[in-house]
PDB file of N, CA and C in Angstrom:
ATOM      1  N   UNK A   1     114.830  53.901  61.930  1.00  0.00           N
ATOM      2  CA  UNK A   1     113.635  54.281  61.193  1.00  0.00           C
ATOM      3  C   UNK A   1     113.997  54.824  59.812  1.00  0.00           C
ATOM      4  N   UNK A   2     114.825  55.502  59.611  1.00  0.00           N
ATOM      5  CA  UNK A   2     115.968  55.759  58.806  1.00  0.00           C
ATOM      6  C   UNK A   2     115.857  55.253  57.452  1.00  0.00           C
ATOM      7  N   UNK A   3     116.186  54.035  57.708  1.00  0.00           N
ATOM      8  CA  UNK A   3     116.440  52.932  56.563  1.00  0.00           C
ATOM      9  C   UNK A   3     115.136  52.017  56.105  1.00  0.00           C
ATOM     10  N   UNK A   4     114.131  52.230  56.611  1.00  0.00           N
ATOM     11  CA  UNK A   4     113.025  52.054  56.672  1.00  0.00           C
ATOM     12  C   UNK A   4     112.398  52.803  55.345  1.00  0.00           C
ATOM     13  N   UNK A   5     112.713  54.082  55.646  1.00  0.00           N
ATOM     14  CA  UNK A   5     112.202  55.216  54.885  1.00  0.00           C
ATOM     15  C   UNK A   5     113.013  54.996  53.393  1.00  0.00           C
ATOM     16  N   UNK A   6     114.217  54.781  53.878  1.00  0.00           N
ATOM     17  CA  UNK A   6     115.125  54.564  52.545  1.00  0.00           C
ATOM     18  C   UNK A   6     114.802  53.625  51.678  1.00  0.00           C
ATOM     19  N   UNK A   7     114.906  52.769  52.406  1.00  0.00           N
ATOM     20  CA  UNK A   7     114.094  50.679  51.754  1.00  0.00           C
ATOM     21  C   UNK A   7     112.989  50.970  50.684  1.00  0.00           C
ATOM     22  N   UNK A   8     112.027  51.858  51.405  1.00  0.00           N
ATOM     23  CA  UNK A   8     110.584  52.265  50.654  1.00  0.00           C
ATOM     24  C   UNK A   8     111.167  52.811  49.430  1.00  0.00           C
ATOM     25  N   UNK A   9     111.564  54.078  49.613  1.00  0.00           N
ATOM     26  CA  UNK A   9     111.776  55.198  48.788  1.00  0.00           C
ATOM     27  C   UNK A   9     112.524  54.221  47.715  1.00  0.00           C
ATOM     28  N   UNK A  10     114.079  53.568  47.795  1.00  0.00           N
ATOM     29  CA  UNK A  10     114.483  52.682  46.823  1.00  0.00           C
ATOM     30  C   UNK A  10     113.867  52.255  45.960  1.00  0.00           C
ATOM     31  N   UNK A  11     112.592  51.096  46.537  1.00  0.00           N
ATOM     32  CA  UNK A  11     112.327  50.164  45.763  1.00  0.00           C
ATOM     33  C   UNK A  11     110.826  50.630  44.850  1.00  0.00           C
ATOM     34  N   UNK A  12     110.513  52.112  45.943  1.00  0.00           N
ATOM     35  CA  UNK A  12     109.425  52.425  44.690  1.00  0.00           C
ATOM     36  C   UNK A  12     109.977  53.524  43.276  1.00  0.00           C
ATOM     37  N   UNK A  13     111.509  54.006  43.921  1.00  0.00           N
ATOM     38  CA  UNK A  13     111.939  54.427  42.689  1.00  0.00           C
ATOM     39  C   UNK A  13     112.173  53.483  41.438  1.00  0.00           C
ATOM     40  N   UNK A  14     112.478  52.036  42.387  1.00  0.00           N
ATOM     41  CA  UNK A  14     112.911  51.537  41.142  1.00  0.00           C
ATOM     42  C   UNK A  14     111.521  50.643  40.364  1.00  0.00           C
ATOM     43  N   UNK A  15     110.949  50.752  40.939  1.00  0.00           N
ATOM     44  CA  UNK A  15     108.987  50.329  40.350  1.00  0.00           C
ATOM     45  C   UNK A  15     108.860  51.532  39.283  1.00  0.00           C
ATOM     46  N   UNK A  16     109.194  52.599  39.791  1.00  0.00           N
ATOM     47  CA  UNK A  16     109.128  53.616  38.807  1.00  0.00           C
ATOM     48  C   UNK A  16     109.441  53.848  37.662  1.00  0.00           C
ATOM     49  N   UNK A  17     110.673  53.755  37.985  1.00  0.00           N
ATOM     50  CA  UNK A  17     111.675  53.951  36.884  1.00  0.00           C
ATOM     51  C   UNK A  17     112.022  52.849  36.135  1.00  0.00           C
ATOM     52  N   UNK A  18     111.553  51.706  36.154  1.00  0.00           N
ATOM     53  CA  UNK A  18     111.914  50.391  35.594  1.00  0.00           C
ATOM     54  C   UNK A  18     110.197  50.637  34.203  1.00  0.00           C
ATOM     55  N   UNK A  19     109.201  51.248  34.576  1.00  0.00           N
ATOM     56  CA  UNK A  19     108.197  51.994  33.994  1.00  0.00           C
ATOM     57  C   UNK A  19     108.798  52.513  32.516  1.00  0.00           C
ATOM     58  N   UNK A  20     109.708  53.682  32.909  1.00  0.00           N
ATOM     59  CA  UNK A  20     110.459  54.435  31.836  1.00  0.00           C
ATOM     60  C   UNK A  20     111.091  53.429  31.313  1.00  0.00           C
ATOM     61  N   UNK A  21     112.303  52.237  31.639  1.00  0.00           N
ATOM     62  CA  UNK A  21     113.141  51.430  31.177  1.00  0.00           C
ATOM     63  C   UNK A  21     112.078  50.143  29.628  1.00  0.00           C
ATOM     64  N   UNK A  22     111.162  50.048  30.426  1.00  0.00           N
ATOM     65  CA  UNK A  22     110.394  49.164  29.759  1.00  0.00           C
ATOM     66  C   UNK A  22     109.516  49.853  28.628  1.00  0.00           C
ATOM     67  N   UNK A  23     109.195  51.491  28.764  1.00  0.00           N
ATOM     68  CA  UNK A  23     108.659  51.926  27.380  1.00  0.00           C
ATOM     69  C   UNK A  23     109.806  52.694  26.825  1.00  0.00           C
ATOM     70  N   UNK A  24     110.842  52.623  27.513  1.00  0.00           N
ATOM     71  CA  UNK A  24     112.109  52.989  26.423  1.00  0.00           C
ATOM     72  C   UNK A  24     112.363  51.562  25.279  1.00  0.00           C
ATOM     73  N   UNK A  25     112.591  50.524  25.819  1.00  0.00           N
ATOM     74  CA  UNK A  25     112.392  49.231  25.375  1.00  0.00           C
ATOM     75  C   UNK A  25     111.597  49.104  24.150  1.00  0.00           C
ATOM     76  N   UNK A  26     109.919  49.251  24.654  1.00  0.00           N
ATOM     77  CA  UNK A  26     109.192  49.052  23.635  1.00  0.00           C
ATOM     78  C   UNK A  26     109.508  49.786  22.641  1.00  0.00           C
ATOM     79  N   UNK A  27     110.022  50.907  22.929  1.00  0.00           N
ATOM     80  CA  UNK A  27     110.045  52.460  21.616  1.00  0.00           C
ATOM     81  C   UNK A  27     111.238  52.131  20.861  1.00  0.00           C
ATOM     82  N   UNK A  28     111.949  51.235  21.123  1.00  0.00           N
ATOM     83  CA  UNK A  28     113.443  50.894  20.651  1.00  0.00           C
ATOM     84  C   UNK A  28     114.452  51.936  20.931  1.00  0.00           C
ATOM     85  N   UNK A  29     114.409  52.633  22.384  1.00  0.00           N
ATOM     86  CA  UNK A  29     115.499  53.399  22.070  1.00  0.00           C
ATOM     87  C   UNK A  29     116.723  52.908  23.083  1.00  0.00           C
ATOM     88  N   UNK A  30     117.739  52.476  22.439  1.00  0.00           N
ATOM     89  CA  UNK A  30     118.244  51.761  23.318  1.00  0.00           C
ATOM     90  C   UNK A  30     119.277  52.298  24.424  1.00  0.00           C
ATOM     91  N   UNK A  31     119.849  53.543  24.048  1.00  0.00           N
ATOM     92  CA  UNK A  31     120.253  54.658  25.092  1.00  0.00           C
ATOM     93  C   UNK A  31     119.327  54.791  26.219  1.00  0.00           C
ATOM     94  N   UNK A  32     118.103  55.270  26.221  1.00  0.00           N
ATOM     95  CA  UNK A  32     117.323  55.509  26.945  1.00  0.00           C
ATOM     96  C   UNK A  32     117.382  54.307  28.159  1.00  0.00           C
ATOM     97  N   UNK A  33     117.455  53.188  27.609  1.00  0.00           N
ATOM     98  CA  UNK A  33     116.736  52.165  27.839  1.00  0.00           C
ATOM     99  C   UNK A  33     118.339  51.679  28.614  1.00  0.00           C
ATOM    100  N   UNK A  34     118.975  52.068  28.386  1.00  0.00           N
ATOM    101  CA  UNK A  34     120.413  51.646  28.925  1.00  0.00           C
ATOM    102  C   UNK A  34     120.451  52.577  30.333  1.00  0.00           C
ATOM    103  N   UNK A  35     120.211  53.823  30.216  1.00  0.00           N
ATOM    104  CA  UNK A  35     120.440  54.758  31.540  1.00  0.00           C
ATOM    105  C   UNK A  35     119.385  54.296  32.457  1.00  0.00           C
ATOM    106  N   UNK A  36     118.445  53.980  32.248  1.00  0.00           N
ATOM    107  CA  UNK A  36     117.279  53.505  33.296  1.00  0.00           C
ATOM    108  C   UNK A  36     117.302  51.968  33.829  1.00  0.00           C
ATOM    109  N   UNK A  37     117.981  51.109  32.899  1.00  0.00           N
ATOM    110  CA  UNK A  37     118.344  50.124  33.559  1.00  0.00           C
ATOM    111  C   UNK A  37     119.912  50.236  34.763  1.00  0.00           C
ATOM    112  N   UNK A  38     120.497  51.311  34.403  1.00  0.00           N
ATOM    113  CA  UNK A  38     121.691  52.010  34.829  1.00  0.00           C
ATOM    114  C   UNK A  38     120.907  51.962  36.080  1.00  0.00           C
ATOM    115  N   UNK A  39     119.896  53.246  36.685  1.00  0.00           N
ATOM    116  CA  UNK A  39     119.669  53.466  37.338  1.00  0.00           C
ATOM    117  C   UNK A  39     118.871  52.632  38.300  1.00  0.00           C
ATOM    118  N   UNK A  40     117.602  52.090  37.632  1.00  0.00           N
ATOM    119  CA  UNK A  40     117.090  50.732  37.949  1.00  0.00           C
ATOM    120  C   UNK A  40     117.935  49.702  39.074  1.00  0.00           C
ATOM    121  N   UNK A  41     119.111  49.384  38.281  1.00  0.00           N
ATOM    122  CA  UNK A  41     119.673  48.218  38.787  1.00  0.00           C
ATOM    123  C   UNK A  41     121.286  49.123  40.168  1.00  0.00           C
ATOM    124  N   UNK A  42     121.560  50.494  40.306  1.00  0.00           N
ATOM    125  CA  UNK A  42     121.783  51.368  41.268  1.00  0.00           C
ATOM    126  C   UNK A  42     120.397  51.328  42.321  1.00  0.00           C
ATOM    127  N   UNK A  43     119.267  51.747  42.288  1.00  0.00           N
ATOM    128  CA  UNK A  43     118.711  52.062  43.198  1.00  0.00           C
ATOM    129  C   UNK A  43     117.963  50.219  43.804  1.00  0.00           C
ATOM    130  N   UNK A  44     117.899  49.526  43.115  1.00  0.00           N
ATOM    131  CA  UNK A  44     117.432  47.852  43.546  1.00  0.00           C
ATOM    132  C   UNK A  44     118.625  47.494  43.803  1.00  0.00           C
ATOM    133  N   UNK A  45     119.698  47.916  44.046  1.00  0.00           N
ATOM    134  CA  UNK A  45     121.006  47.162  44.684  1.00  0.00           C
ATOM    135  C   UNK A  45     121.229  47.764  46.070  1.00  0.00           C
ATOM    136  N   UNK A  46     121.137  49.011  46.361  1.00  0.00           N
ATOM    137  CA  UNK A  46     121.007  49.578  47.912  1.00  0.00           C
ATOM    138  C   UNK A  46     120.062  49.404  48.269  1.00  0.00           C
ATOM    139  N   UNK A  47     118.930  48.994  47.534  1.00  0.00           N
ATOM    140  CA  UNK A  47     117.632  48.676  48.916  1.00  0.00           C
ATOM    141  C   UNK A  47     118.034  47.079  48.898  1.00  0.00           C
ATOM    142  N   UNK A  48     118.281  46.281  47.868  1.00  0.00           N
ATOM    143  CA  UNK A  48     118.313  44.623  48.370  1.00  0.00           C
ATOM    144  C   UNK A  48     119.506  44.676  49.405  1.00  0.00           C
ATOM    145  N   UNK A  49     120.319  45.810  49.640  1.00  0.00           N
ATOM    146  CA  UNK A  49     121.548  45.635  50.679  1.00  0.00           C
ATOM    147  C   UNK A  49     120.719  45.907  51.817  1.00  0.00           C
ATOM    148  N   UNK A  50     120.126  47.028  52.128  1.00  0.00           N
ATOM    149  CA  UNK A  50     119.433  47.098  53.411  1.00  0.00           C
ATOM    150  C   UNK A  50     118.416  45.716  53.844  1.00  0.00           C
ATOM    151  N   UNK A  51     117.432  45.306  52.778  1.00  0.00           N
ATOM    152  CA  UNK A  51     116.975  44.047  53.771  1.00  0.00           C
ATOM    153  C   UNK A  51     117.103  42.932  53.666  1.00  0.00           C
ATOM    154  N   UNK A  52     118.517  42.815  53.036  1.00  0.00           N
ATOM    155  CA  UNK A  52     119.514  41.388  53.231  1.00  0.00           C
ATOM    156  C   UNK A  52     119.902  41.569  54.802  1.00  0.00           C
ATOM    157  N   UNK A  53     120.339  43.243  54.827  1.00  0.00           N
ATOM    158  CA  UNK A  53     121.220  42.972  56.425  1.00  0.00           C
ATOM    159  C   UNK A  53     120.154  42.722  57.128  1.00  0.00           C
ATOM    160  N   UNK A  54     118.640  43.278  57.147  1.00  0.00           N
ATOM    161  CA  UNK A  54     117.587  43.937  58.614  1.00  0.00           C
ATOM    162  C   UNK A  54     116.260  42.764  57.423  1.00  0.00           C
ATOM    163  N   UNK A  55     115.982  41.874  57.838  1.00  0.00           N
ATOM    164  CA  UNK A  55     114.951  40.878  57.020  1.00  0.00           C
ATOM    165  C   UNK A  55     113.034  41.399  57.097  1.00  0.00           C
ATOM    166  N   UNK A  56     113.318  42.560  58.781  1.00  0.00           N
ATOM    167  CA  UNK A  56     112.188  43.459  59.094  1.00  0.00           C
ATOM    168  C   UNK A  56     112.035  44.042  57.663  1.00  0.00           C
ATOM    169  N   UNK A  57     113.065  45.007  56.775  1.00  0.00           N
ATOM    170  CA  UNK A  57     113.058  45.652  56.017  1.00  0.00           C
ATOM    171  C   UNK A  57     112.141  45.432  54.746  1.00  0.00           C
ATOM    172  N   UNK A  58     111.505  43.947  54.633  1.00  0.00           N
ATOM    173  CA  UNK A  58     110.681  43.681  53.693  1.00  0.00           C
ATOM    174  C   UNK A  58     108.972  44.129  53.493  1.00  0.00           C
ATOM    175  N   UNK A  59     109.016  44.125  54.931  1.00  0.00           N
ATOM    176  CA  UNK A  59     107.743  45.229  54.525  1.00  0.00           C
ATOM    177  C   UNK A  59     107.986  46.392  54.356  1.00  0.00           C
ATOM    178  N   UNK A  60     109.087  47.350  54.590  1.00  0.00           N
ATOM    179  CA  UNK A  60     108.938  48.415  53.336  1.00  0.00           C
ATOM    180  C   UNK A  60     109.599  48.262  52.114  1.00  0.00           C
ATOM    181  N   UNK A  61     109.914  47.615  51.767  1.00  0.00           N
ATOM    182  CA  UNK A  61     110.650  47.281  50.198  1.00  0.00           C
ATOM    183  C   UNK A  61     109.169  46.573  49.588  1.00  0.00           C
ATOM    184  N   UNK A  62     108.548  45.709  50.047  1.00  0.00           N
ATOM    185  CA  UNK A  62     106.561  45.452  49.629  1.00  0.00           C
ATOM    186  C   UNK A  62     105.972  46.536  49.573  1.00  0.00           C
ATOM    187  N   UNK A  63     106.345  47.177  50.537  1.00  0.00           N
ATOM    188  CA  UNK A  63     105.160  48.305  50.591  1.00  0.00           C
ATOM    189  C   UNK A  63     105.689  49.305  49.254  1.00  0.00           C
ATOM    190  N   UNK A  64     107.413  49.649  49.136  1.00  0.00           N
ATOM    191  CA  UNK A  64     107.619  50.475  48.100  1.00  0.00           C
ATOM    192  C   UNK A  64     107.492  49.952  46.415  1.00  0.00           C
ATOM    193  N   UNK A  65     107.491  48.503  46.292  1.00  0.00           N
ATOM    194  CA  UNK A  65     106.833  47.952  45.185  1.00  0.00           C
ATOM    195  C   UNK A  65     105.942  47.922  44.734  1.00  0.00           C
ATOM    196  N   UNK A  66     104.916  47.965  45.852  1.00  0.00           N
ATOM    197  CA  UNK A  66     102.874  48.265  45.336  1.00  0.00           C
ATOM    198  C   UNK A  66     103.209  49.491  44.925  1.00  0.00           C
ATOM    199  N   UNK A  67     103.217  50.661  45.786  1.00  0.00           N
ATOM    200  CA  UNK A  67     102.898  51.892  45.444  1.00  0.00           C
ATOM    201  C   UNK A  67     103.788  52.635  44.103  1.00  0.00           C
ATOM    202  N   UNK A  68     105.385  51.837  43.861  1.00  0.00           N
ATOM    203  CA  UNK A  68     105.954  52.533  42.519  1.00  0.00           C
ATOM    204  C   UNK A  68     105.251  51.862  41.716  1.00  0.00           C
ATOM    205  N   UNK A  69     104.973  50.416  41.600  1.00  0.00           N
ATOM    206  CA  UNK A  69     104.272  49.979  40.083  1.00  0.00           C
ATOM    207  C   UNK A  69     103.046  50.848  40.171  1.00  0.00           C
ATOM    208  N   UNK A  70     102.637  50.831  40.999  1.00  0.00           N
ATOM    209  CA  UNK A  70     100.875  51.789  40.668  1.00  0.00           C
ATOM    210  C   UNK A  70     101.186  52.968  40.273  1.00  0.00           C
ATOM    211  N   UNK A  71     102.162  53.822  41.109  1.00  0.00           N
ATOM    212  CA  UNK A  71     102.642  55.063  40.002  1.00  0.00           C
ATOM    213  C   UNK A  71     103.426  54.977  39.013  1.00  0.00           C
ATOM    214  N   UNK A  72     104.148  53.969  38.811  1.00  0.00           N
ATOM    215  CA  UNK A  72     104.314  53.954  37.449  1.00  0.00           C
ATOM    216  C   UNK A  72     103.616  53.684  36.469  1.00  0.00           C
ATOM    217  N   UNK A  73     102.805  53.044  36.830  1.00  0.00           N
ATOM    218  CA  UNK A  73     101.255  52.567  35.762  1.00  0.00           C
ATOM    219  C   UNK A  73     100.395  53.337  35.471  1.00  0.00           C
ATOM    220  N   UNK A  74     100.229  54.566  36.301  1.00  0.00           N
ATOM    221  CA  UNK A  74      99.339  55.609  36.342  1.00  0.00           C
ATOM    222  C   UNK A  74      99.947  56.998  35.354  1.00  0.00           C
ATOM    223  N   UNK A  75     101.064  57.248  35.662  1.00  0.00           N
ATOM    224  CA  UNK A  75     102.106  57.952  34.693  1.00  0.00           C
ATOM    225  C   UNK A  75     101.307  57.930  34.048  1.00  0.00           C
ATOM    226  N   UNK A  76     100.951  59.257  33.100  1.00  0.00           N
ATOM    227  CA  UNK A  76     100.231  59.024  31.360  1.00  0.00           C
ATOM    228  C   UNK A  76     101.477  59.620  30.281  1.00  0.00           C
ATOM    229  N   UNK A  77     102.333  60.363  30.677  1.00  0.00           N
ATOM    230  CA  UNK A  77     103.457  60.578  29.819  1.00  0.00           C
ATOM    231  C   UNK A  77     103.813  59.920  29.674  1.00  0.00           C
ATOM    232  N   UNK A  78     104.320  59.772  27.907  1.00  0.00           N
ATOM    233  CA  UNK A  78     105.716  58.828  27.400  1.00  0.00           C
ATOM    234  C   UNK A  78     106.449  59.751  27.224  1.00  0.00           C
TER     235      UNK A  78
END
């Protein structure tokens, strides 16, 4: 159940945080925009490992993609 929880949590961090990566982008800052793809492409590499091994794992890696893009979209801070 474990990894379940993890899968989610991963892939809506990285819905999230790919948010910050893309208005670092627009703003031209390219440091910024370097650590969040840093992180981005760290946290979407341990969740695509969990449901490569367990293929169950895709409904929470779906489920953690709806809910980070919607909070990342909702965010009103830049």
């Amino acid at each position: 159940m474990w990894l379940y929880v993890e899968t989610f949590l991963l892939v809506f961090l990285t819905d999230v945080l790919y948010t910050y990566y893309l208005k670092s982008v627009a703003k031209n800052k390219p440091l910024m925009a370097s650590f969040w793809a840093t992180v981005v492409t760290f946290c979407a590499s341990v969740a695509a490992i969990n449901y490569v091994e367990d293929h169950t794992m895709l409904v929470a890696s779906l489920l953690g993609a709806f809910c980070g893009t919607y909070v990342g979209m909702r965010k009103k801070n830049d």
